[in-house]
C-alpha atoms as a PDB file:
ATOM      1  CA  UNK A   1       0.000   0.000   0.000  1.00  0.00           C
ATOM      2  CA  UNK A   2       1.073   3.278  -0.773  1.00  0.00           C
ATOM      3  CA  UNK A   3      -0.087   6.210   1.560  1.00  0.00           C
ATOM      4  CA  UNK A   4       0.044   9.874   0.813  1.00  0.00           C
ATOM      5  CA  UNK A   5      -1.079  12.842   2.435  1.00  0.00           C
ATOM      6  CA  UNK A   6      -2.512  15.411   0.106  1.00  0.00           C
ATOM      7  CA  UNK A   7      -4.349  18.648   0.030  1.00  0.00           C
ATOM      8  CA  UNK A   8      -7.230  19.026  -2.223  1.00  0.00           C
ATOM      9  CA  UNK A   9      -9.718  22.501  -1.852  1.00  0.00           C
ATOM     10  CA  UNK A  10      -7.960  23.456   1.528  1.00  0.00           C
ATOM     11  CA  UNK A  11      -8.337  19.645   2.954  1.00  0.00           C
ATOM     12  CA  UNK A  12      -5.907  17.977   4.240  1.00  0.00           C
ATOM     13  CA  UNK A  13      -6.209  14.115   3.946  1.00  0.00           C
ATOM     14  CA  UNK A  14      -4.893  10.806   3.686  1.00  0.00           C
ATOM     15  CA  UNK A  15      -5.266   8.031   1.194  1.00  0.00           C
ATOM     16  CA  UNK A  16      -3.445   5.981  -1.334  1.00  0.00           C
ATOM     17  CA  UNK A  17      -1.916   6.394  -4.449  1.00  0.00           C
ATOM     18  CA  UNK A  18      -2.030   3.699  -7.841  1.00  0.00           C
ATOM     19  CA  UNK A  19      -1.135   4.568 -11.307  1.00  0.00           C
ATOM     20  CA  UNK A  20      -1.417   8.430 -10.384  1.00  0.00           C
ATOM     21  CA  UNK A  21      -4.858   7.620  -9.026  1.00  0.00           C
ATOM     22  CA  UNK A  22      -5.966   8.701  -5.151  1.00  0.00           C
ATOM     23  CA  UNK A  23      -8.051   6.902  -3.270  1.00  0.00           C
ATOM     24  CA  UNK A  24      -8.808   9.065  -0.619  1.00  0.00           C
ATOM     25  CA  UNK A  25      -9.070   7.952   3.396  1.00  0.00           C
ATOM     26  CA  UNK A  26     -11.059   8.873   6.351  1.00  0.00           C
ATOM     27  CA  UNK A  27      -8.595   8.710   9.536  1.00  0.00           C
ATOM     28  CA  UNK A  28      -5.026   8.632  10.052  1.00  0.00           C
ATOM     29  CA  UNK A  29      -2.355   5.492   9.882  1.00  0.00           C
ATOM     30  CA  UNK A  30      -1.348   6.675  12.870  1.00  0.00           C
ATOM     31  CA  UNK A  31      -2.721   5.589  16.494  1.00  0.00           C
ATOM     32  CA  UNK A  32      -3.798   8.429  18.740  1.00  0.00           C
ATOM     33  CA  UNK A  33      -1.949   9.715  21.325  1.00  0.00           C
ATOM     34  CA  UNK A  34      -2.925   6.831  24.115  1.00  0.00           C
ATOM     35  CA  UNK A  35      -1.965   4.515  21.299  1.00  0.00           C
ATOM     36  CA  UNK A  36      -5.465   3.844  19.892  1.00  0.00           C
ATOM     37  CA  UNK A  37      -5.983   2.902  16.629  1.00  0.00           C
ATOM     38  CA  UNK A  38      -7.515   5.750  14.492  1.00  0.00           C
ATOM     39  CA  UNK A  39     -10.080   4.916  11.715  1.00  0.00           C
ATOM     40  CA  UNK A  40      -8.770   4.400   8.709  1.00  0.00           C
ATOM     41  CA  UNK A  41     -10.609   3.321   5.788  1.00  0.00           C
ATOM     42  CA  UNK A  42     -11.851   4.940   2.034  1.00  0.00           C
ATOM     43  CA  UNK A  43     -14.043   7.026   2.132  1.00  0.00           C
ATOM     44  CA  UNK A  44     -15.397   7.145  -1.817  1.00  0.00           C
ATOM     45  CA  UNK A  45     -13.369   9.888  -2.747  1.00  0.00           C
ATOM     46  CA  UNK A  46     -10.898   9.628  -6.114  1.00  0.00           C
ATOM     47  CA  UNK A  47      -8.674  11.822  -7.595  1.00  0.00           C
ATOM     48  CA  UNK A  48      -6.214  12.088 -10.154  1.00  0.00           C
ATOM     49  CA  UNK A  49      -2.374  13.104  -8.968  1.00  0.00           C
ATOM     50  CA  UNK A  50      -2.700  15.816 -10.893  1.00  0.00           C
ATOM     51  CA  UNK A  51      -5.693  17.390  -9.204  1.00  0.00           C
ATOM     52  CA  UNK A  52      -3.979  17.855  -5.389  1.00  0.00           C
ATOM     53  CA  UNK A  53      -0.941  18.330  -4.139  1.00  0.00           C
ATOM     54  CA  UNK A  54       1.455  15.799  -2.298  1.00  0.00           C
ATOM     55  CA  UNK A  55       2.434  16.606   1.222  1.00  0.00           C
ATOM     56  CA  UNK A  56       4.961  14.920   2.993  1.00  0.00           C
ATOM     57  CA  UNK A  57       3.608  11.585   3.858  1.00  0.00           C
ATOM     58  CA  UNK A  58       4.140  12.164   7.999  1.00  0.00           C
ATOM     59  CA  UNK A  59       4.705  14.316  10.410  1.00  0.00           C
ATOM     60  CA  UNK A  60       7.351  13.784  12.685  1.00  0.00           C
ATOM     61  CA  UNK A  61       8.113  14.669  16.018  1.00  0.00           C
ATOM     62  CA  UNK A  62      11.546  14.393  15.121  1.00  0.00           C
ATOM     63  CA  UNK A  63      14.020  12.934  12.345  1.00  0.00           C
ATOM     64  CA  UNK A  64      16.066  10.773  13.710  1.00  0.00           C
ATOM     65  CA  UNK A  65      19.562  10.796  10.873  1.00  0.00           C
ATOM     66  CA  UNK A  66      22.438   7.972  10.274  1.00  0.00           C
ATOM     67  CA  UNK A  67      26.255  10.015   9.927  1.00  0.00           C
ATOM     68  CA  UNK A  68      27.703   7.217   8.405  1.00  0.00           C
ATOM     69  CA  UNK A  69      26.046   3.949   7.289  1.00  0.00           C
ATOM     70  CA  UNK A  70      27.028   2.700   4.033  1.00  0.00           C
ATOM     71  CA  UNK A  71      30.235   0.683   3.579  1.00  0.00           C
ATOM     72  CA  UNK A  72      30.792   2.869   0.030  1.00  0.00           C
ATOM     73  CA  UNK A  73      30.331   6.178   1.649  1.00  0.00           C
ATOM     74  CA  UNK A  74      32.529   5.307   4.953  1.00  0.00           C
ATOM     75  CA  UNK A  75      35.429   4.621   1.846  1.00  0.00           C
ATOM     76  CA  UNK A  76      34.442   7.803   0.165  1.00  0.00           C
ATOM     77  CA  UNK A  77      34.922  10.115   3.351  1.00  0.00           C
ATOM     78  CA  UNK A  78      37.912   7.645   4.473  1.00  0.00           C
ATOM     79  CA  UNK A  79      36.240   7.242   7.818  1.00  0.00           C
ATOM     80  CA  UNK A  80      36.265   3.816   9.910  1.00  0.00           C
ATOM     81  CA  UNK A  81      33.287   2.147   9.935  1.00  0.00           C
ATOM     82  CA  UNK A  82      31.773   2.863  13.370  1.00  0.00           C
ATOM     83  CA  UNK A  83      30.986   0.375  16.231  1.00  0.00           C
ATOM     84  CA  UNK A  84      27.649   1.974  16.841  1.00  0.00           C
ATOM     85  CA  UNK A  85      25.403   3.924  14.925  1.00  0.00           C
ATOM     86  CA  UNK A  86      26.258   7.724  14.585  1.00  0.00           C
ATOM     87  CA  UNK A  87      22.951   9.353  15.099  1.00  0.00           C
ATOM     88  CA  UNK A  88      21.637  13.061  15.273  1.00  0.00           C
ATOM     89  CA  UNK A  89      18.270  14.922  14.859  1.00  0.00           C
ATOM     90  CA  UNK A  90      16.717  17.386  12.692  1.00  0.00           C
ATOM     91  CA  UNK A  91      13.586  19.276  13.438  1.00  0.00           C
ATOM     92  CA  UNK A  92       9.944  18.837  12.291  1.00  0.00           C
ATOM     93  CA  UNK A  93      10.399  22.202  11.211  1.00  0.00           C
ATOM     94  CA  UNK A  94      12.701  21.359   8.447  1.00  0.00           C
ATOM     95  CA  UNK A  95      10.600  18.892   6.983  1.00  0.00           C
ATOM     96  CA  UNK A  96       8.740  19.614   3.310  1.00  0.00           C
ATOM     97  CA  UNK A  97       7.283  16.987   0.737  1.00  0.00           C
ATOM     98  CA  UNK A  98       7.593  16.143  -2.558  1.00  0.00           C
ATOM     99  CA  UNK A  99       7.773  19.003  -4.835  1.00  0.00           C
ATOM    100  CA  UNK A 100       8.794  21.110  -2.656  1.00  0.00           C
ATOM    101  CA  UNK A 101      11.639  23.441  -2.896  1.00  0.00           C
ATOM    102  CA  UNK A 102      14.736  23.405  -0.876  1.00  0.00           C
ATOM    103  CA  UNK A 103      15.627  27.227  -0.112  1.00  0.00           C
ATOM    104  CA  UNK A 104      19.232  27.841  -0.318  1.00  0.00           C
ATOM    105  CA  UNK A 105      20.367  30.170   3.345  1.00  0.00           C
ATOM    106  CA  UNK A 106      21.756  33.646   2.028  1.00  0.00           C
ATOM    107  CA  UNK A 107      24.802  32.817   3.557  1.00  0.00           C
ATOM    108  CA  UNK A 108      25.464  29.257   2.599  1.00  0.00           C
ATOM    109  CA  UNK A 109      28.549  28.401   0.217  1.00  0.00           C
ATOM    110  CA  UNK A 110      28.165  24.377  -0.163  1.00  0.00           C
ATOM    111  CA  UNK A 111      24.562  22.826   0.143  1.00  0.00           C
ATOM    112  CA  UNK A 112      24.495  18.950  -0.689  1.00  0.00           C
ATOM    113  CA  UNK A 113      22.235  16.299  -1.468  1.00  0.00           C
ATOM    114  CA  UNK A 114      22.237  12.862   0.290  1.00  0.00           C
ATOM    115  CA  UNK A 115      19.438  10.703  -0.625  1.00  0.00           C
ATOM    116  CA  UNK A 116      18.692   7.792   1.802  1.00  0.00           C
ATOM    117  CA  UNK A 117      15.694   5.391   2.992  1.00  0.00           C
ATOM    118  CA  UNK A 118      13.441   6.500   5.410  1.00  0.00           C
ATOM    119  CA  UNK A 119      11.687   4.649   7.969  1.00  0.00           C
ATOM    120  CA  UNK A 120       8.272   5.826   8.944  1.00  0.00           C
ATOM    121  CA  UNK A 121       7.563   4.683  12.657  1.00  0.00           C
ATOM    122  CA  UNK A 122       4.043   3.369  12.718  1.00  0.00           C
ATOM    123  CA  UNK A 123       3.336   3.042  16.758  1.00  0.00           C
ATOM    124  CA  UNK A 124       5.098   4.432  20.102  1.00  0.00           C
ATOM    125  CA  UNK A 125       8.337   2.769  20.203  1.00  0.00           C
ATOM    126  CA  UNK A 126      10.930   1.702  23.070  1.00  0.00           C
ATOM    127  CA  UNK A 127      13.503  -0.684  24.119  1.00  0.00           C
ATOM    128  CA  UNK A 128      12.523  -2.469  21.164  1.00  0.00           C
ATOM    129  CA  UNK A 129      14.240  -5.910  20.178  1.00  0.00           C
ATOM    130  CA  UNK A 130      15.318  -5.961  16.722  1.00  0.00           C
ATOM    131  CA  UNK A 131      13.064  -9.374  16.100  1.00  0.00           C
ATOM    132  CA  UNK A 132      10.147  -7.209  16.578  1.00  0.00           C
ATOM    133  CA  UNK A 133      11.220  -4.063  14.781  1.00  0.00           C
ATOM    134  CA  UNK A 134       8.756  -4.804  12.187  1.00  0.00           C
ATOM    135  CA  UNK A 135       5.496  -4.445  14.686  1.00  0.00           C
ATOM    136  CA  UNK A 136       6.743  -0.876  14.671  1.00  0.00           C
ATOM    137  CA  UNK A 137       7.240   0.088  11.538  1.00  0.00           C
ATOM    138  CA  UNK A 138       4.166   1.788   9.328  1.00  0.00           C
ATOM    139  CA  UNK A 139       6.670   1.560   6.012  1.00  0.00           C
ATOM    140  CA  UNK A 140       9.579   3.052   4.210  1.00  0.00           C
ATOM    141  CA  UNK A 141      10.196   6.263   2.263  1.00  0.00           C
ATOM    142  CA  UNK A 142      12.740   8.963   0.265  1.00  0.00           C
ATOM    143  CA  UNK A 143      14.356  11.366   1.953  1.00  0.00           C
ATOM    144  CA  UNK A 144      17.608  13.716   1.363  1.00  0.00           C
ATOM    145  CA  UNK A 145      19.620  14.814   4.381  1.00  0.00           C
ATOM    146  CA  UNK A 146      19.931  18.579   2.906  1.00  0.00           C
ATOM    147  CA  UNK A 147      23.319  19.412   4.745  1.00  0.00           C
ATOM    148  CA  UNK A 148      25.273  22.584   4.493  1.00  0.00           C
ATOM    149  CA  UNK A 149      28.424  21.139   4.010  1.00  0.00           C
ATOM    150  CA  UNK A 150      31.040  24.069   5.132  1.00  0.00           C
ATOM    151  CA  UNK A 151      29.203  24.834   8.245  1.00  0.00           C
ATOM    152  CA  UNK A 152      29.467  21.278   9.113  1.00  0.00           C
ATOM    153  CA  UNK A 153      32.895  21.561   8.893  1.00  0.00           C
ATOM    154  CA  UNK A 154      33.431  24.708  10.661  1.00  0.00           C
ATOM    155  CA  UNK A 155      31.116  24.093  13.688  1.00  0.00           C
ATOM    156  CA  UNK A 156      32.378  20.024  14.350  1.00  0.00           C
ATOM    157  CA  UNK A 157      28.765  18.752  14.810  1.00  0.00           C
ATOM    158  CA  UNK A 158      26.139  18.781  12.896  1.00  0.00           C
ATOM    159  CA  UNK A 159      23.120  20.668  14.022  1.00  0.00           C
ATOM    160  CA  UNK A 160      22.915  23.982  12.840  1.00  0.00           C
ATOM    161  CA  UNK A 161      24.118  22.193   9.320  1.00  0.00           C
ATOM    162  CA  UNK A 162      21.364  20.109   8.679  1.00  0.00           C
ATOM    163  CA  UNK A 163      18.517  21.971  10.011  1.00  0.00           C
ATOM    164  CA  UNK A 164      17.561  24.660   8.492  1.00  0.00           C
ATOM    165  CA  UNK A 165      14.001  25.332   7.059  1.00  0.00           C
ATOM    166  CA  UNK A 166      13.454  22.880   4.194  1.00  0.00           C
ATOM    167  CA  UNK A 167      16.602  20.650   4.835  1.00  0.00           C
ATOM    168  CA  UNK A 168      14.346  17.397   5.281  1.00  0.00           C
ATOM    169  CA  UNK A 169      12.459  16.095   2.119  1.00  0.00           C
ATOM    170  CA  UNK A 170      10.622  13.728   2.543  1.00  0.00           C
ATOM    171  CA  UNK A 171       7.938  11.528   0.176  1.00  0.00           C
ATOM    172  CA  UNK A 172       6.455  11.254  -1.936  1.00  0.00           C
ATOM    173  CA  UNK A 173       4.663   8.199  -0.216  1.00  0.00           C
ATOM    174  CA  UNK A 174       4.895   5.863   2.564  1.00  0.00           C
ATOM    175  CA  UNK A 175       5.369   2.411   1.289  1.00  0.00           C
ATOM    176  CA  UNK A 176       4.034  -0.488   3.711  1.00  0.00           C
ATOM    177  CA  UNK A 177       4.416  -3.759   2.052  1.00  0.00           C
ATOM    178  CA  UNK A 178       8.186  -3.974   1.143  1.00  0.00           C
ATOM    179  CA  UNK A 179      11.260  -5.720   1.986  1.00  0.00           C
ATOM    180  CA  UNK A 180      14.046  -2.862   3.021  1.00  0.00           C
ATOM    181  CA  UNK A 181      16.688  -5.252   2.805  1.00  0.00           C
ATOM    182  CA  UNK A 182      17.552  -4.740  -1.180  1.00  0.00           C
ATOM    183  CA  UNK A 183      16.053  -1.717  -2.716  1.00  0.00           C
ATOM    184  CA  UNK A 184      18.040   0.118  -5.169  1.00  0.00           C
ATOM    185  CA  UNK A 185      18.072   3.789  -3.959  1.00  0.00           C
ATOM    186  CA  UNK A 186      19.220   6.248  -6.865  1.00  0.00           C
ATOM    187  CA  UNK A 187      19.823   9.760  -6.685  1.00  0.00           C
ATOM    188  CA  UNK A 188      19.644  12.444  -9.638  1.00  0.00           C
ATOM    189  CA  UNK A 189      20.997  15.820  -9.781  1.00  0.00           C
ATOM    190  CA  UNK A 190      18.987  17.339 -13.421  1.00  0.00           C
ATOM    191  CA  UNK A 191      18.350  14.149 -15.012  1.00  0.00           C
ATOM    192  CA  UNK A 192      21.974  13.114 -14.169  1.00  0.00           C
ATOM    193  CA  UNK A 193      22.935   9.835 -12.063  1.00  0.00           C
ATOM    194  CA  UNK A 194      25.116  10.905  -8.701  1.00  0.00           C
ATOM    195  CA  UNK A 195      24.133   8.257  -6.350  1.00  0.00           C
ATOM    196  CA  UNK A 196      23.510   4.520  -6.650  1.00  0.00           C
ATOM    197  CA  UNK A 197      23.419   1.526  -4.684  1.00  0.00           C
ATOM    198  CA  UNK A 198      21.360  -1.110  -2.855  1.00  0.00           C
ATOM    199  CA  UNK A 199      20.781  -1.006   0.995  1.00  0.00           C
ATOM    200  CA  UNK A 200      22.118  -4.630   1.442  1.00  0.00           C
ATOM    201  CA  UNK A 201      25.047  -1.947   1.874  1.00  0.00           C
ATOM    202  CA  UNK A 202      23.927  -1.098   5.426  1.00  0.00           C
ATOM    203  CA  UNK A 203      26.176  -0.973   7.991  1.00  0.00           C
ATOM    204  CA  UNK A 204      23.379  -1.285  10.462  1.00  0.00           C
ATOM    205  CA  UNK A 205      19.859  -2.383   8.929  1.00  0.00           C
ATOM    206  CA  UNK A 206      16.288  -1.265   9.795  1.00  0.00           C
ATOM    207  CA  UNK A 207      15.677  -4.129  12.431  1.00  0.00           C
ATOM    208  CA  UNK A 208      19.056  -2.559  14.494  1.00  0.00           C
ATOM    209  CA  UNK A 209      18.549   0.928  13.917  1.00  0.00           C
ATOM    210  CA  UNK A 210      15.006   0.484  15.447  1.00  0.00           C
ATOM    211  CA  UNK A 211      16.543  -1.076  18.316  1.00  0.00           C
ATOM    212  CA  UNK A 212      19.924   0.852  18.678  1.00  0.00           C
ATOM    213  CA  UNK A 213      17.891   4.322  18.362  1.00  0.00           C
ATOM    214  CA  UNK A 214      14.870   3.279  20.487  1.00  0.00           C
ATOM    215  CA  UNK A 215      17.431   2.302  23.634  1.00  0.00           C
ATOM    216  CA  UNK A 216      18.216   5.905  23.290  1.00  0.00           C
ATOM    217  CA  UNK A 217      14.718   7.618  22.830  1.00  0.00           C
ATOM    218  CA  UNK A 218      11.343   6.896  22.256  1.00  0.00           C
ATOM    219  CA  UNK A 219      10.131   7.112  18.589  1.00  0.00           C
ATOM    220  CA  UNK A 220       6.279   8.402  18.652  1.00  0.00           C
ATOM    221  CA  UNK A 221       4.192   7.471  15.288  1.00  0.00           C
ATOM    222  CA  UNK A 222       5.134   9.522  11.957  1.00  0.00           C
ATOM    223  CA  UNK A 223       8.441   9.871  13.118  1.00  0.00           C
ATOM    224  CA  UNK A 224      11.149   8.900  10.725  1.00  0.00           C
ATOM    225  CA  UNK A 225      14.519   6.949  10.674  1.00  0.00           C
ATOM    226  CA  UNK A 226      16.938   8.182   7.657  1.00  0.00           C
ATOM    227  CA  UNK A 227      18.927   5.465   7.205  1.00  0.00           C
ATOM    228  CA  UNK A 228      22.200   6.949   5.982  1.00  0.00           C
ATOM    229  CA  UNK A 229      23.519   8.075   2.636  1.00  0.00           C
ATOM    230  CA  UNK A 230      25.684   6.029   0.203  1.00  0.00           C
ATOM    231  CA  UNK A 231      28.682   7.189  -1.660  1.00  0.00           C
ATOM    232  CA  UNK A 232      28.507  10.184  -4.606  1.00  0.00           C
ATOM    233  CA  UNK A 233      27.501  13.055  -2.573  1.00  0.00           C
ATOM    234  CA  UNK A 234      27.655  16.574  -4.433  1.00  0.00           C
ATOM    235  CA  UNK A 235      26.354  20.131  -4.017  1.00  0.00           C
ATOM    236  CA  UNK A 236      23.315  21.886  -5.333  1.00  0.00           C
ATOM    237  CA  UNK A 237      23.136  25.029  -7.033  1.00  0.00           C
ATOM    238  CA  UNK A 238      19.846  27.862  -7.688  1.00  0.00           C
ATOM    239  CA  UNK A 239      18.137  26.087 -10.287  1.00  0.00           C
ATOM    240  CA  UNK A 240      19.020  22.720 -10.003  1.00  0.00           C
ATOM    241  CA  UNK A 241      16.135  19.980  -9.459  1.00  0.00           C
ATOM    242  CA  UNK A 242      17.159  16.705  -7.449  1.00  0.00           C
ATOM    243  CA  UNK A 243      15.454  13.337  -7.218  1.00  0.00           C
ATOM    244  CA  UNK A 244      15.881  10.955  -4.647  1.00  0.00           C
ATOM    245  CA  UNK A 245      14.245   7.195  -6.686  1.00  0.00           C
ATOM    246  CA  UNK A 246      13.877   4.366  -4.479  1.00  0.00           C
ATOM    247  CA  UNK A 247      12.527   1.511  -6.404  1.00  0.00           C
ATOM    248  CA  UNK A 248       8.636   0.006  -4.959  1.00  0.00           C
ATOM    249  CA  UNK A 249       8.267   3.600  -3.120  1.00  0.00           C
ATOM    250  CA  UNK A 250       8.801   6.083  -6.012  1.00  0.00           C
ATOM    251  CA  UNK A 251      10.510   9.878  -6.576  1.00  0.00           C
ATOM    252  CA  UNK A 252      11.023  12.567  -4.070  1.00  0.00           C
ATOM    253  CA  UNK A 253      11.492  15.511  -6.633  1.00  0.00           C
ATOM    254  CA  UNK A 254      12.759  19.385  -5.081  1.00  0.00           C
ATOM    255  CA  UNK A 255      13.584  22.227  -6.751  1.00  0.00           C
ATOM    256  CA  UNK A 256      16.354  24.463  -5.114  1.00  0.00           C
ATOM    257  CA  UNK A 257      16.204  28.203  -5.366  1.00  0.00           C
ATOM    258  CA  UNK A 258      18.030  30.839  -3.171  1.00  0.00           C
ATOM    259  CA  UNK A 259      16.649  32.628  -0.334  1.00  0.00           C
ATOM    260  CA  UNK A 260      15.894  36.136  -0.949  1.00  0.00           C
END
């Protein structure tokens, strides 16, 4: 199944998405806050993709990142692999969907792409064993860590880097019926090929970042695990359009412009 969140005549709703068609939802995916499940069923309504607009798919609480998680991109920044997952945050405030644009700061000299998996928690989540990971997960998704590469560098953690307004793409669906074991993710920079490879590459896959991260904090439902980016990592420029292509979940398309 393939959710979206769309807006159609001011509404905001939920449904799914087949050959460009919307089937549109009453409820959420998502359990309540007590951890009730919401309804969630179609309501009659259809549309065509072309007659709304995609939102992103969730909305977290938080985005919970991977630093370093690909055996190719630990190579390409000649960095050990770690011992433990590297993990940091970026707000709900940076988050936009598909379509989207990613605004360039005024003051920013290197802004890169890194397109990774996401994983879209589907239920309140804690100490979780990775042989149950699964129970907790609603599905997978694109999503490009938008990092500011220089002030990365200069400040020595990552924060203020990756967190600016617009920084987190994320869409254009949530996908609930896959395997994340062996996807090809791909990213494009205009049309061109920059990133490719299949998440067998994982350092640490879904079932042990669920568990790792979940020791640490508690994931609440829409919140998102970005797996990690692979090797092939470049900046963005005004003008540019990047896609993030993860095959069985779809595009995450932004434009980037500069701030004004």
């Amino acid at each position: 199944m393939h959710i979206v969140r769309f807006i159609s005549k001011g509404r905001v709703t939920y449904g799914t998405i087949e050959n460009e068609i919307i089937t549109s939802f009453r409820g959420s995916p998502f359990p309540d806050s007590k951890g009730r499940s919401l309804l969630f069923e179609a309501d009659g309504g259809s549309y065509h993709l072309e007659e709304v607009k995609l939102l992103a798919p969730c909305l977290p609480s938080k985005v919970v990142c991977l630093g370093l998680n690909y055996r190719s991109h630990a190579e390409e920044v000649k960095i050990e692999i770690p011992r433990v997952p590297l993990i940091f945050l970026k707000p709900s405030t940076a988050v936009i969907g598909t379509d989207d644009t990613i605004v360039l700061p005024r003051f920013s000299t290197r802004v890169d792409y890194e397109g990774e998996l996401g994983i879209v928690i589907g239920k309140k989540a804690k100490d979780v064993p990775e042989d149950e990971a699964g129970e907790f997960i609603l599905g997978y998704t694109c999503f490009n860590d938008v990092t500011e590469r220089h002030i990365q560098k200069d400040d020595r953690q990552w924060t203020r880097a990756k967190s600016f307004d617009t920084f987190a793409p994320i869409g254009p669906c949530i996908e609930t019926e896959i395997d994340p074991s062996n996807l090809r993710l791909e990213t494009y920079l205009n049309d061109e090929l920059r990133q490719s490879i299949c998440t067998s590459d994982l350092i640490f896959d879904v079932p042990r970042l669920v568990n790792f991260i979940s020791s640490v904090m508690t994931l609440l439902p829409g919140d998102v695990i970005a797996t990690g980016t692979p090797s092939g990592i470049d900046r963005m420029s005004a003008g540019d359009v990047v896609e993030v292509r993860i095959e069985k979940i779809g595009i995450l398309r932004n434009r980037i412009i500069a701030q004004d």
